[in-house]
C-alpha atoms as a PDB file:
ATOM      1  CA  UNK A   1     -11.147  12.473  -6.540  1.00  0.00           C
ATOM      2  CA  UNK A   2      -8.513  14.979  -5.563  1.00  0.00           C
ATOM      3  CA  UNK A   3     -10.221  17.959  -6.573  1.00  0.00           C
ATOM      4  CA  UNK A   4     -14.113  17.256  -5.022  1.00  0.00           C
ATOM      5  CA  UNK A   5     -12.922  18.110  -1.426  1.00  0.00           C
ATOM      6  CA  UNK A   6     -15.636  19.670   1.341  1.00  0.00           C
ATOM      7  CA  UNK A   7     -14.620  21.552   4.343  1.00  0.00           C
ATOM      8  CA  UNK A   8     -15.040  18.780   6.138  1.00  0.00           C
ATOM      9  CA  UNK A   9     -12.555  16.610   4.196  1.00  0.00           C
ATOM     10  CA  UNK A  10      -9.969  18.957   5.118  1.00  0.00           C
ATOM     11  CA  UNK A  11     -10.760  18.846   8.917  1.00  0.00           C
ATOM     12  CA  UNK A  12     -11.516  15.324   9.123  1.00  0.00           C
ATOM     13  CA  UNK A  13      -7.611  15.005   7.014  1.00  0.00           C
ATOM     14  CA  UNK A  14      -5.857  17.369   9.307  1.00  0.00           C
ATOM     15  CA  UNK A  15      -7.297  15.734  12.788  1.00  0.00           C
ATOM     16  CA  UNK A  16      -6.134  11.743  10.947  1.00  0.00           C
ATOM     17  CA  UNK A  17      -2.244  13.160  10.230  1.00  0.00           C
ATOM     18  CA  UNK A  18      -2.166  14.837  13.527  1.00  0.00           C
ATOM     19  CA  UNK A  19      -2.890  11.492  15.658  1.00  0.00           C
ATOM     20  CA  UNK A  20      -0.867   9.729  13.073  1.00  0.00           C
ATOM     21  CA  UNK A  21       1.933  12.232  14.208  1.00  0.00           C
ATOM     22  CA  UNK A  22       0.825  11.552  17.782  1.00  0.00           C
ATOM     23  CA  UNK A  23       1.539   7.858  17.612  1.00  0.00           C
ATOM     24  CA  UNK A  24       4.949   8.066  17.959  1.00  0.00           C
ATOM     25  CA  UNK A  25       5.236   9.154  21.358  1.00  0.00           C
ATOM     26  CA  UNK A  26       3.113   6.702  22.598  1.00  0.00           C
ATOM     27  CA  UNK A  27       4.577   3.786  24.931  1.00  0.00           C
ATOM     28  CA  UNK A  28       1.929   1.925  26.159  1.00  0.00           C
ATOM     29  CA  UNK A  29       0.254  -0.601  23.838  1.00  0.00           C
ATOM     30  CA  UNK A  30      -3.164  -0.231  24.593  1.00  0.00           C
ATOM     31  CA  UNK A  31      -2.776   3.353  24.305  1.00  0.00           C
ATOM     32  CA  UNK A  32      -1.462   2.941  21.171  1.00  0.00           C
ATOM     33  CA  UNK A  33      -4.381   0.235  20.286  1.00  0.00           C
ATOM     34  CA  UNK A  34      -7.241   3.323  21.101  1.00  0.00           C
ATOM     35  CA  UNK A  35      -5.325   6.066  18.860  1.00  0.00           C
ATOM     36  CA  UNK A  36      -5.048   3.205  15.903  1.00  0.00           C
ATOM     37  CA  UNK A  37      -9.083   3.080  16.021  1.00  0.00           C
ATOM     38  CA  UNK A  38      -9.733   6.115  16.541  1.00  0.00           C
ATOM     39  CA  UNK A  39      -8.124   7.333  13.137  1.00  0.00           C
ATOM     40  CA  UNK A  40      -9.587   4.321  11.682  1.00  0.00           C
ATOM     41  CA  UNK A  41     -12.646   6.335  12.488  1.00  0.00           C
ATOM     42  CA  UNK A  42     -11.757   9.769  11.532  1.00  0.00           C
ATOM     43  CA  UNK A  43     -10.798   7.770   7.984  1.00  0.00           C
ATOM     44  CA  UNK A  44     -14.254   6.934   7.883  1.00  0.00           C
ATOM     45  CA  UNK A  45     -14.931  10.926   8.422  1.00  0.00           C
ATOM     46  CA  UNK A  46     -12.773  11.193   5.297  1.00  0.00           C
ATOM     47  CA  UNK A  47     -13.984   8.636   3.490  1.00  0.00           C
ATOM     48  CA  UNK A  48     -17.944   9.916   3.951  1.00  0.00           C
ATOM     49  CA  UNK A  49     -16.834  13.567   2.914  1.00  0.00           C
ATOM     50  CA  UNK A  50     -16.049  11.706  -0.636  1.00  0.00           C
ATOM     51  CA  UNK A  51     -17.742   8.785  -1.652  1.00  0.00           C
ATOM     52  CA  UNK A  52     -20.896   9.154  -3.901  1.00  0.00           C
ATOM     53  CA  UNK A  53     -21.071   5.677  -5.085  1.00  0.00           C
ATOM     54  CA  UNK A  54     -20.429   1.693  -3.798  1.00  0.00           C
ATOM     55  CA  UNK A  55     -20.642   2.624   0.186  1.00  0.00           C
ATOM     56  CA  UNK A  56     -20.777  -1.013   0.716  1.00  0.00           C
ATOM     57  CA  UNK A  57     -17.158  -1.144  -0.407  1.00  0.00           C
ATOM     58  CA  UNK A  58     -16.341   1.091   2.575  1.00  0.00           C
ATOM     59  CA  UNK A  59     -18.272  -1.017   4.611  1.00  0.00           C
ATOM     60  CA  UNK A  60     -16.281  -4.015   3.739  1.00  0.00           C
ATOM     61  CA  UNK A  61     -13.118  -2.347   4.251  1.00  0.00           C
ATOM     62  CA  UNK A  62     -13.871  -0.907   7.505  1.00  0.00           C
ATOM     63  CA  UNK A  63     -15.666  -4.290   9.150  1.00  0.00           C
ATOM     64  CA  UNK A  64     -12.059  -5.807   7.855  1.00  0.00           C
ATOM     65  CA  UNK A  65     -10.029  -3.368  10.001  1.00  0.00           C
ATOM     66  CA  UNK A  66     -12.223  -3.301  13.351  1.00  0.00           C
ATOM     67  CA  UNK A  67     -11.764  -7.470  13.003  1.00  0.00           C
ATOM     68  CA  UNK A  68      -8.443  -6.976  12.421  1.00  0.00           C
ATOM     69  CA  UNK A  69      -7.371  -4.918  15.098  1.00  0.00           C
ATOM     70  CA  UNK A  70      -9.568  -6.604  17.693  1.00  0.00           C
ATOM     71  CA  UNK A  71      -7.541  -9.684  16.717  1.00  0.00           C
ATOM     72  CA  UNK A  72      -4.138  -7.471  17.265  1.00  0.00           C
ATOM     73  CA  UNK A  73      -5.338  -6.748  20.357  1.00  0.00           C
ATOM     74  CA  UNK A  74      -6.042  -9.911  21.941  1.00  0.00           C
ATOM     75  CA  UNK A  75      -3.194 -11.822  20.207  1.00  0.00           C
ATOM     76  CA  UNK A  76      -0.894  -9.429  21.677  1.00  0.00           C
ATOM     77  CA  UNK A  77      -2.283  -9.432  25.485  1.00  0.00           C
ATOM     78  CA  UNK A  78      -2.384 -13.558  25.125  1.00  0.00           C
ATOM     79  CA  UNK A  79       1.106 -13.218  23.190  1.00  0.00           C
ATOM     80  CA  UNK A  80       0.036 -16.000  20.586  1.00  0.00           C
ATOM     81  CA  UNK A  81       2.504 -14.942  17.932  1.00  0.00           C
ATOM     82  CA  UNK A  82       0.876 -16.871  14.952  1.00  0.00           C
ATOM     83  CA  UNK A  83      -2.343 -14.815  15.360  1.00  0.00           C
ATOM     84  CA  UNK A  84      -0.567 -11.934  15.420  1.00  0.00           C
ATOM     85  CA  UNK A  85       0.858 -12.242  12.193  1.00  0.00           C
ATOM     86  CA  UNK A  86      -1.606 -13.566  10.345  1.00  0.00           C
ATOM     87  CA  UNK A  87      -4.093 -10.528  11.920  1.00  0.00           C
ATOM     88  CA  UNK A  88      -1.509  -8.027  10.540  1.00  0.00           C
ATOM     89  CA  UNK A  89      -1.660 -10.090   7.129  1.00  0.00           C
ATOM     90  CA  UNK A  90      -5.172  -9.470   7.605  1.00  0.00           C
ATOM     91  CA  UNK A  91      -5.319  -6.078   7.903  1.00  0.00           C
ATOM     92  CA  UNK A  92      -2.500  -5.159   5.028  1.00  0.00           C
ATOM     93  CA  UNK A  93      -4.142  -6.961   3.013  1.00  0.00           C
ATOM     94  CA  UNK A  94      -2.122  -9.514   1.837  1.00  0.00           C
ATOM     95  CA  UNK A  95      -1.989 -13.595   1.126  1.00  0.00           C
ATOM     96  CA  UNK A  96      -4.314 -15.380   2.739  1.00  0.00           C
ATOM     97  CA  UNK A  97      -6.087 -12.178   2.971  1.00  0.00           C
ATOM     98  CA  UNK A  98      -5.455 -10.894  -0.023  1.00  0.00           C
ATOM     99  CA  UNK A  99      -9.168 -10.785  -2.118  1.00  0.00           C
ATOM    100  CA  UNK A 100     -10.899  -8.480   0.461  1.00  0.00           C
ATOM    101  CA  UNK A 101      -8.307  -5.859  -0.298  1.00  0.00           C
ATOM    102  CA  UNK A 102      -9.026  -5.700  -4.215  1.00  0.00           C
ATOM    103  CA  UNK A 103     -12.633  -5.858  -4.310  1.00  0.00           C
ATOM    104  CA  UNK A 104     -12.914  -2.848  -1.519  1.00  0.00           C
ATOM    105  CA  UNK A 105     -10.365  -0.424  -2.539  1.00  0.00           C
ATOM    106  CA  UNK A 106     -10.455  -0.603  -6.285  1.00  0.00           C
ATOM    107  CA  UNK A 107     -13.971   1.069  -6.159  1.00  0.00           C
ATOM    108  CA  UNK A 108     -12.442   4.084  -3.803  1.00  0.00           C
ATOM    109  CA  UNK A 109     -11.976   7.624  -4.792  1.00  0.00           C
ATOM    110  CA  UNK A 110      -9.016   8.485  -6.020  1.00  0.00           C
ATOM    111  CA  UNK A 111      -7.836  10.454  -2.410  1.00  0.00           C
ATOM    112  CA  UNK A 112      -9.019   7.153  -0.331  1.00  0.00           C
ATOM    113  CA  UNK A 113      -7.041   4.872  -2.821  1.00  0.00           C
ATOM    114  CA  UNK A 114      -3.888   7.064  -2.075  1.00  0.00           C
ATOM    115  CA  UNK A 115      -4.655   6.950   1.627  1.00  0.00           C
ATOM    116  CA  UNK A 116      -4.845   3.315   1.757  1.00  0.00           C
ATOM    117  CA  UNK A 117      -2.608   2.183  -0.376  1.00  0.00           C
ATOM    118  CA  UNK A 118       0.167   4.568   1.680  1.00  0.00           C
ATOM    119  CA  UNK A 119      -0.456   6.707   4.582  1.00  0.00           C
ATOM    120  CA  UNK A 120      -3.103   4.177   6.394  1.00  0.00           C
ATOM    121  CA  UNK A 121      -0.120   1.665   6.601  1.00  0.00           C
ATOM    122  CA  UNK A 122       2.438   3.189   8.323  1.00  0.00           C
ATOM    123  CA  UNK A 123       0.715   3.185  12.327  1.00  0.00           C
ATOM    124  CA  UNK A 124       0.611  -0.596  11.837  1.00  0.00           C
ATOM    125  CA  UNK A 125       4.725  -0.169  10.739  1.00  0.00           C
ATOM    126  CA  UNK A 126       5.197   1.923  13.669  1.00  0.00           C
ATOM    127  CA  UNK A 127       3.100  -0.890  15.901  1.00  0.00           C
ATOM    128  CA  UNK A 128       6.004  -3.380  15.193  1.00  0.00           C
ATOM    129  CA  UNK A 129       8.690  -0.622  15.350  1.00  0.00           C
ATOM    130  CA  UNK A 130       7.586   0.612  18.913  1.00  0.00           C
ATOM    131  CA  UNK A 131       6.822  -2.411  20.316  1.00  0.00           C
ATOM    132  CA  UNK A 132       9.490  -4.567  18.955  1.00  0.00           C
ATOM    133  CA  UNK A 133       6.498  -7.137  17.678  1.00  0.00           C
ATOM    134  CA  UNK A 134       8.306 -10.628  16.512  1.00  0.00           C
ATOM    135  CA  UNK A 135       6.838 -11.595  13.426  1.00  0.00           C
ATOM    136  CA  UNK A 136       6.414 -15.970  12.659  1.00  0.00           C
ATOM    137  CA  UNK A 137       9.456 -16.073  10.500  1.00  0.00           C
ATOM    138  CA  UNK A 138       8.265 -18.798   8.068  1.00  0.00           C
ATOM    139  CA  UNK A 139       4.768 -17.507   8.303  1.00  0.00           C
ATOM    140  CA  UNK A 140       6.285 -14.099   7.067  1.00  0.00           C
ATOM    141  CA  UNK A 141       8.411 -15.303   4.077  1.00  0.00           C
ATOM    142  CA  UNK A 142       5.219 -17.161   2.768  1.00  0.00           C
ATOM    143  CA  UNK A 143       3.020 -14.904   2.987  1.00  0.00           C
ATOM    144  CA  UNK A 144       5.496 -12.211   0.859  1.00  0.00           C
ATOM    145  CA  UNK A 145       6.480 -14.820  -1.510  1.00  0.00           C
ATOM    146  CA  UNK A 146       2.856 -15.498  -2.088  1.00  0.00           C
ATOM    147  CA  UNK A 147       1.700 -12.189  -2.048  1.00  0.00           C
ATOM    148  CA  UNK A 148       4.109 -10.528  -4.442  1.00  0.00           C
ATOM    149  CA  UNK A 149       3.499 -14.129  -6.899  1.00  0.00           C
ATOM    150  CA  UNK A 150      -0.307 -13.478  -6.732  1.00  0.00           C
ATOM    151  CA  UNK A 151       0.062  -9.820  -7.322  1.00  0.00           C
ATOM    152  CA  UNK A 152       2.097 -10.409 -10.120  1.00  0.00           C
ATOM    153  CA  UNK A 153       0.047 -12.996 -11.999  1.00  0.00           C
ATOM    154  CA  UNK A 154      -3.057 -11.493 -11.516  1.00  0.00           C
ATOM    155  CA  UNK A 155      -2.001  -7.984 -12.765  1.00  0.00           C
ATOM    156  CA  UNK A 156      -1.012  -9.830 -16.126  1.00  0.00           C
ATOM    157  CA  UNK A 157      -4.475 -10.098 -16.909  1.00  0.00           C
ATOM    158  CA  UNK A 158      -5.598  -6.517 -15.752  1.00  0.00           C
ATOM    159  CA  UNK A 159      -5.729  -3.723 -18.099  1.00  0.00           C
ATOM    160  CA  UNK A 160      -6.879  -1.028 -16.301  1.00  0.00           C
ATOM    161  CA  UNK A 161      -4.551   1.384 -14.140  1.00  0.00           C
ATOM    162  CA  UNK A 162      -7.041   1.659 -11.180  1.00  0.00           C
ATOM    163  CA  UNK A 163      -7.020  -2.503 -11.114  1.00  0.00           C
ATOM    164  CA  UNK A 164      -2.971  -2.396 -11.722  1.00  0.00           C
ATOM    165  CA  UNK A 165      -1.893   0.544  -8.478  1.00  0.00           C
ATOM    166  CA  UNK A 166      -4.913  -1.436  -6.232  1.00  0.00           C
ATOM    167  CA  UNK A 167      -2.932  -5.014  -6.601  1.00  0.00           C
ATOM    168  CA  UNK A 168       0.471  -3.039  -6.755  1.00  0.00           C
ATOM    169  CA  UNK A 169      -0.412  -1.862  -3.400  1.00  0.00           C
ATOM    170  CA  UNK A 170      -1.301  -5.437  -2.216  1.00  0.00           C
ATOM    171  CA  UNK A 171       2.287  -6.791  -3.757  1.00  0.00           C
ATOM    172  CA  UNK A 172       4.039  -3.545  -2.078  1.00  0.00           C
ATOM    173  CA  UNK A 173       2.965  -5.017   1.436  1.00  0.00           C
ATOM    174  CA  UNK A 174       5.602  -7.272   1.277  1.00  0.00           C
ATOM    175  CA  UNK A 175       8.212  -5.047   0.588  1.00  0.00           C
ATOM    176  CA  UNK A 176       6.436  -2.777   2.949  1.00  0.00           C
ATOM    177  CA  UNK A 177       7.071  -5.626   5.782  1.00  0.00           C
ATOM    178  CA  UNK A 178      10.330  -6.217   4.630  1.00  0.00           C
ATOM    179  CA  UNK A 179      11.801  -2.894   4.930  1.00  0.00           C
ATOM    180  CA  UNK A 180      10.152  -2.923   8.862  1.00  0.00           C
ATOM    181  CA  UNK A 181      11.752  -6.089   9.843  1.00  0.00           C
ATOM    182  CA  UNK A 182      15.362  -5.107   7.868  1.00  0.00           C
ATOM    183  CA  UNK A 183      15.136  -1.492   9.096  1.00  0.00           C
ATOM    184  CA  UNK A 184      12.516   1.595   9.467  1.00  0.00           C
ATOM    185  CA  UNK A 185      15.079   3.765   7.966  1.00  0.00           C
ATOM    186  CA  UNK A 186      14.529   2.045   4.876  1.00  0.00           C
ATOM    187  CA  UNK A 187      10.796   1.387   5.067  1.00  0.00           C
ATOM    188  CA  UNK A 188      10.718   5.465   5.537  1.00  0.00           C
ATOM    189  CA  UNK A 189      12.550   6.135   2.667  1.00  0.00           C
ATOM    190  CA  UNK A 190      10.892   3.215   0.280  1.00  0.00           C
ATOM    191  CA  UNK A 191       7.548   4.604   1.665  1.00  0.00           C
ATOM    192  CA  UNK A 192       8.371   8.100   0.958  1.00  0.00           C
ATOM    193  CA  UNK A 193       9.286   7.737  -2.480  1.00  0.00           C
ATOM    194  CA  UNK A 194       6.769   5.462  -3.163  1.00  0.00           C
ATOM    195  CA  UNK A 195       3.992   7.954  -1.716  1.00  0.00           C
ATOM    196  CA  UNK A 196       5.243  11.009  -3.869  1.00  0.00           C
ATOM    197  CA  UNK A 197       5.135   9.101  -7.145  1.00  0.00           C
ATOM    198  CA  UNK A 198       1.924   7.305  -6.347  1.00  0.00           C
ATOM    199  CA  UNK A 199       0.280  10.426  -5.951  1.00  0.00           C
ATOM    200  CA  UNK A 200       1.927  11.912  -9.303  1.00  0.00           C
ATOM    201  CA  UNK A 201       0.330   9.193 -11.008  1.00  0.00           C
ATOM    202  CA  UNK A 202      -3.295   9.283  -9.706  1.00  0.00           C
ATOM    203  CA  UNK A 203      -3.030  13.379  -9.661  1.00  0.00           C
ATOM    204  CA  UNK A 204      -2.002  13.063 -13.523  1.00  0.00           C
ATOM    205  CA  UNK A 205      -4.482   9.825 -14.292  1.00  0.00           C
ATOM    206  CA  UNK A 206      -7.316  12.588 -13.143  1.00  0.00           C
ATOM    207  CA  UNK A 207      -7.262  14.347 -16.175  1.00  0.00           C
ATOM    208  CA  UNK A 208      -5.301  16.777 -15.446  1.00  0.00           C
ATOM    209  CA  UNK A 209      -2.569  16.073 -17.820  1.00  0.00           C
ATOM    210  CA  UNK A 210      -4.393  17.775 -20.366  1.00  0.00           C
ATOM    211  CA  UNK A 211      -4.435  21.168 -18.511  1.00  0.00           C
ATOM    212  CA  UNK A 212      -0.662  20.814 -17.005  1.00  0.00           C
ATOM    213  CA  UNK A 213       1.254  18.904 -19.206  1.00  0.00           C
ATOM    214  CA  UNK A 214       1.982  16.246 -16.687  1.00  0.00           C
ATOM    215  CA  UNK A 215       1.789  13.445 -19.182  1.00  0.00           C
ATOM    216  CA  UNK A 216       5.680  12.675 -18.960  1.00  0.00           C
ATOM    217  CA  UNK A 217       5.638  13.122 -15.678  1.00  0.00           C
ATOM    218  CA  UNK A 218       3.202  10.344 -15.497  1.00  0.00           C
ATOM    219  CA  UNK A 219       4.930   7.515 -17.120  1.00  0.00           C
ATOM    220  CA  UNK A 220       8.431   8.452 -15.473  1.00  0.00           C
ATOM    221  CA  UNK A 221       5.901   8.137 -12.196  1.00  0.00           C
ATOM    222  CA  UNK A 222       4.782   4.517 -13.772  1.00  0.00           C
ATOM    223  CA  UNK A 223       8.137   3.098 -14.470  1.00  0.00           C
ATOM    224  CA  UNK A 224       9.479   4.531 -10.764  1.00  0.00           C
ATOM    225  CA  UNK A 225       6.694   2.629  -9.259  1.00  0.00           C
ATOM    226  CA  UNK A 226       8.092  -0.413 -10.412  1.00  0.00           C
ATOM    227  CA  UNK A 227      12.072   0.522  -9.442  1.00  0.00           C
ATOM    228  CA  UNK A 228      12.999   0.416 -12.748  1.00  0.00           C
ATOM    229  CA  UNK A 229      16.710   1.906 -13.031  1.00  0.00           C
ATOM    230  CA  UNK A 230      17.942   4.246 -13.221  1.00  0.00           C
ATOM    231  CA  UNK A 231      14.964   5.811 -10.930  1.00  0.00           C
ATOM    232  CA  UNK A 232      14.911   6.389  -7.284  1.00  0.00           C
ATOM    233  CA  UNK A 233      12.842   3.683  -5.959  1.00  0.00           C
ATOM    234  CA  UNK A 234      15.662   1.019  -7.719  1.00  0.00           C
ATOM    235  CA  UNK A 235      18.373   2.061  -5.853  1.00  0.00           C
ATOM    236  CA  UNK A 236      16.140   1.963  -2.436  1.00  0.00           C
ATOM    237  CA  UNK A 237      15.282  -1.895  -3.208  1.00  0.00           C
ATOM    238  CA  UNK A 238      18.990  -2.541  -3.953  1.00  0.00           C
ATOM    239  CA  UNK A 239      19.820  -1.438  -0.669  1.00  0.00           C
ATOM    240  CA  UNK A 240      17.050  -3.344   0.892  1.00  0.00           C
ATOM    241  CA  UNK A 241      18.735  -6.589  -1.259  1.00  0.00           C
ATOM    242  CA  UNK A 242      21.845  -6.187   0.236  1.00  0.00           C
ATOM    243  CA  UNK A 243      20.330  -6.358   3.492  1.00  0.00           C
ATOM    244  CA  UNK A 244      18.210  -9.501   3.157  1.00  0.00           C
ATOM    245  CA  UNK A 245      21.740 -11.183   1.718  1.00  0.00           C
ATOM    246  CA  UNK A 246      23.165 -10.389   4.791  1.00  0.00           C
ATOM    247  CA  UNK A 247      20.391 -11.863   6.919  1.00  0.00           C
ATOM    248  CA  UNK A 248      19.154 -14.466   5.077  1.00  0.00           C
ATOM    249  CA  UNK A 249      21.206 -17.470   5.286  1.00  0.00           C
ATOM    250  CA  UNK A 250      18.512 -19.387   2.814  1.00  0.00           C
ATOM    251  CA  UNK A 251      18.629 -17.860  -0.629  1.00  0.00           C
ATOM    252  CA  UNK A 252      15.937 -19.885  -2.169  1.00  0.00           C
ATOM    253  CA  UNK A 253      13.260 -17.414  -0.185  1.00  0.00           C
ATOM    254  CA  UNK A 254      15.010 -14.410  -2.345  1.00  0.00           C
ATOM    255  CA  UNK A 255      15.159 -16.539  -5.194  1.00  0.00           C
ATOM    256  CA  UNK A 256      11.834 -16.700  -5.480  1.00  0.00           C
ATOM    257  CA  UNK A 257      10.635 -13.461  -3.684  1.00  0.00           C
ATOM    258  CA  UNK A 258      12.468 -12.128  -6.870  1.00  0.00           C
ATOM    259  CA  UNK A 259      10.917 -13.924  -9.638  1.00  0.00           C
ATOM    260  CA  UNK A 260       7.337 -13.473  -8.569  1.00  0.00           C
ATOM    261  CA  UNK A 261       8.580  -9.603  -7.970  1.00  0.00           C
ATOM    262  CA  UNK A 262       9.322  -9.817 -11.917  1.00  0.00           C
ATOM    263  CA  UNK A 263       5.402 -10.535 -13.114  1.00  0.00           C
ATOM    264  CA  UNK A 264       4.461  -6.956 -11.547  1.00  0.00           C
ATOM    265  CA  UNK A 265       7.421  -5.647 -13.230  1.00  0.00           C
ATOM    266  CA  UNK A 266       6.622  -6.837 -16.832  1.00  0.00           C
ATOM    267  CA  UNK A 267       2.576  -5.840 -15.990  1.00  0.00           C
ATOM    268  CA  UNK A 268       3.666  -2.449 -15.453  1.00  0.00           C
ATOM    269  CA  UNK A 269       5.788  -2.883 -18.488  1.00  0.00           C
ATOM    270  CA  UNK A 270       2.941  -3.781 -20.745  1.00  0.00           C
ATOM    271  CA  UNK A 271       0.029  -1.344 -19.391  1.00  0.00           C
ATOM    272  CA  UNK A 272       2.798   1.725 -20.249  1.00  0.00           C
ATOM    273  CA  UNK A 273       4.021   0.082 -23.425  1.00  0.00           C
ATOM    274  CA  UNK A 274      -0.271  -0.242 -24.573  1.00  0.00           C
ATOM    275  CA  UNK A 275      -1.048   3.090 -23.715  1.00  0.00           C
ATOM    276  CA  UNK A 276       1.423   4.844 -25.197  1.00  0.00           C
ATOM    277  CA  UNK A 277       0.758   3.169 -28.457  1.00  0.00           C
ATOM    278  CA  UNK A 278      -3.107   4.162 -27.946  1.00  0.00           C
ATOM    279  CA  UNK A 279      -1.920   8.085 -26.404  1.00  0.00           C
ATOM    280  CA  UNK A 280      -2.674  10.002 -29.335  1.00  0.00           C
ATOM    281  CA  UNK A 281      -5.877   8.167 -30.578  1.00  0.00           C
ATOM    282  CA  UNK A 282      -7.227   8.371 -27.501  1.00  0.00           C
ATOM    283  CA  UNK A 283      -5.870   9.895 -24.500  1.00  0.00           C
ATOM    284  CA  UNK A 284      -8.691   9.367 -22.514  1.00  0.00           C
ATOM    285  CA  UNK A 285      -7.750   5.421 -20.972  1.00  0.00           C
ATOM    286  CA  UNK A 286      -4.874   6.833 -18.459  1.00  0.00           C
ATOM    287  CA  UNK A 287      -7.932   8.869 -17.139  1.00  0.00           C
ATOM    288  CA  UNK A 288      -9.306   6.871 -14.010  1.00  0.00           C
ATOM    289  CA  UNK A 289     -12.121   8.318 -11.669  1.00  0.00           C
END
């Protein structure tokens, strides 16, 4: 919840974005390794200031990440590129490790769903900027393929927003990886936009709405989300097209990175299209807590 902040949330925030600034001048891998934890544990700081409810949720999500990046660690000293991929799949979150994700985060405050789903991402996106980290290519298109497929079936048959932004986040790995391998210039700007419109829609999905009129705001938000045109976020994924048609030589990976991107496009589509009908009657369902 955005608005239930303590004293300590707002120490515990500023000490996490000041090591996440930090990480950028760092060289040395095991350096980096230690900061990476260490704001994994100041997120916990955050995350205690918050939660009231389903701790073991946090739990879960935190064992995940200390697994995780012990198996970064070791995969990188041995240099066994396979587990290094798939413990970066692990810790994003997506296909094979793709459940753990949902069943964590969707019970998370509304402040620790925005951190997750954006700004806890990007050290692992500097990790394979800094350190020019080689990604198993084929491991890498199947694993976004099936990720963004998943996402996109499974959000057919949710009807809730809180269910549709936590697998929207899971889908938006891939593109998230994508963008890092292509370039970081357009990671930073998908990630940017992305990140201001997410939070429009969980700050408006509060309840607020009512108070600030932010209503419109919230649906353009929705439809941006899923790069819709004419919004911004479609004109960042047409430049990120372009770039895979230049370096992909095998179109049948875009092909069907495309179609599965559809199914979150037309779930979107339909949550927007149902609650509008249902606005008036009862404005109460875009409220999530």
């Amino acid at each position: 919840m955005f608005l239930l902040f303590t004293p300590y949330t707002y120490l515990y925030t500023s000490i996490y974005l000041i090591l996440l600034f930090y990480l950028v001048s760092i060289t040395n891998f095991y350096v980096f390794w230690l900061v990476i934890e260490l704001i994994a544990l100041i997120l916990i700081g955050i995350a205690y200031t918050l939660f009231t409810r389903r701790v073991s949720s946090l739990i879960v999500y935190f064992l995940v990440q200390s697994i995780s990046s012990f198996l970064i660690f070791v995969s990188y000293t041995y240099d066994n590129l396979l587990l290094l991929t798939l413990s970066i799949f692990l810790k994003l979150g997506i296909f094979p490790f793709h459940s753990w994700f949902f069943y964590s985060v969707y019970h998370f405050p509304n402040f620790m769903l925005y951190f997750v789903a954006t700004i806890h991402k990007i050290p692992i996106i500097i990790l394979l900027q800094t350190f020019s980290v080689e990604l198993s290519h084929h491991v890498l298109w199947g694993s976004i393929i099936f990720t963004t497929l998943i996402a996109g079936l499974t959000m057919l048959n949710v009807g809730d927003l809180r269910g549709l932004i936590t697998i929207s986040s899971i889908g938006n790995n891939s593109w998230f990886l994508l963008r890092s391998q292509l370039s970081f210039y357009y990671f930073m700007l998908f990630f940017t936009v992305y990140s201001l419109f997410l939070f429009i829609v969980l700050l408006s999905s509060y309840g607020i709405a009512k108070i600030f009129s932010l209503t419109p705001f919230f649906t353009l938000s929705l439809i941006t989300l899923r790069g819709l045109p004419p919004f911004p976020l479609f004109f960042v994924k047409i430049g990120v097209i372009y770039s895979l048609l230049l370096s992909i030589s095998n179109t049948f990976y875009l092909v069907i990175f495309f179609l599965s991107a559809s199914f979150m496009m037309v779930s979107y589509l339909r949550f927007l299209i149902t609650r509008l009908v249902y606005q008036y009657s009862s404005p109460s369902v875009l409220f999530i807590y």
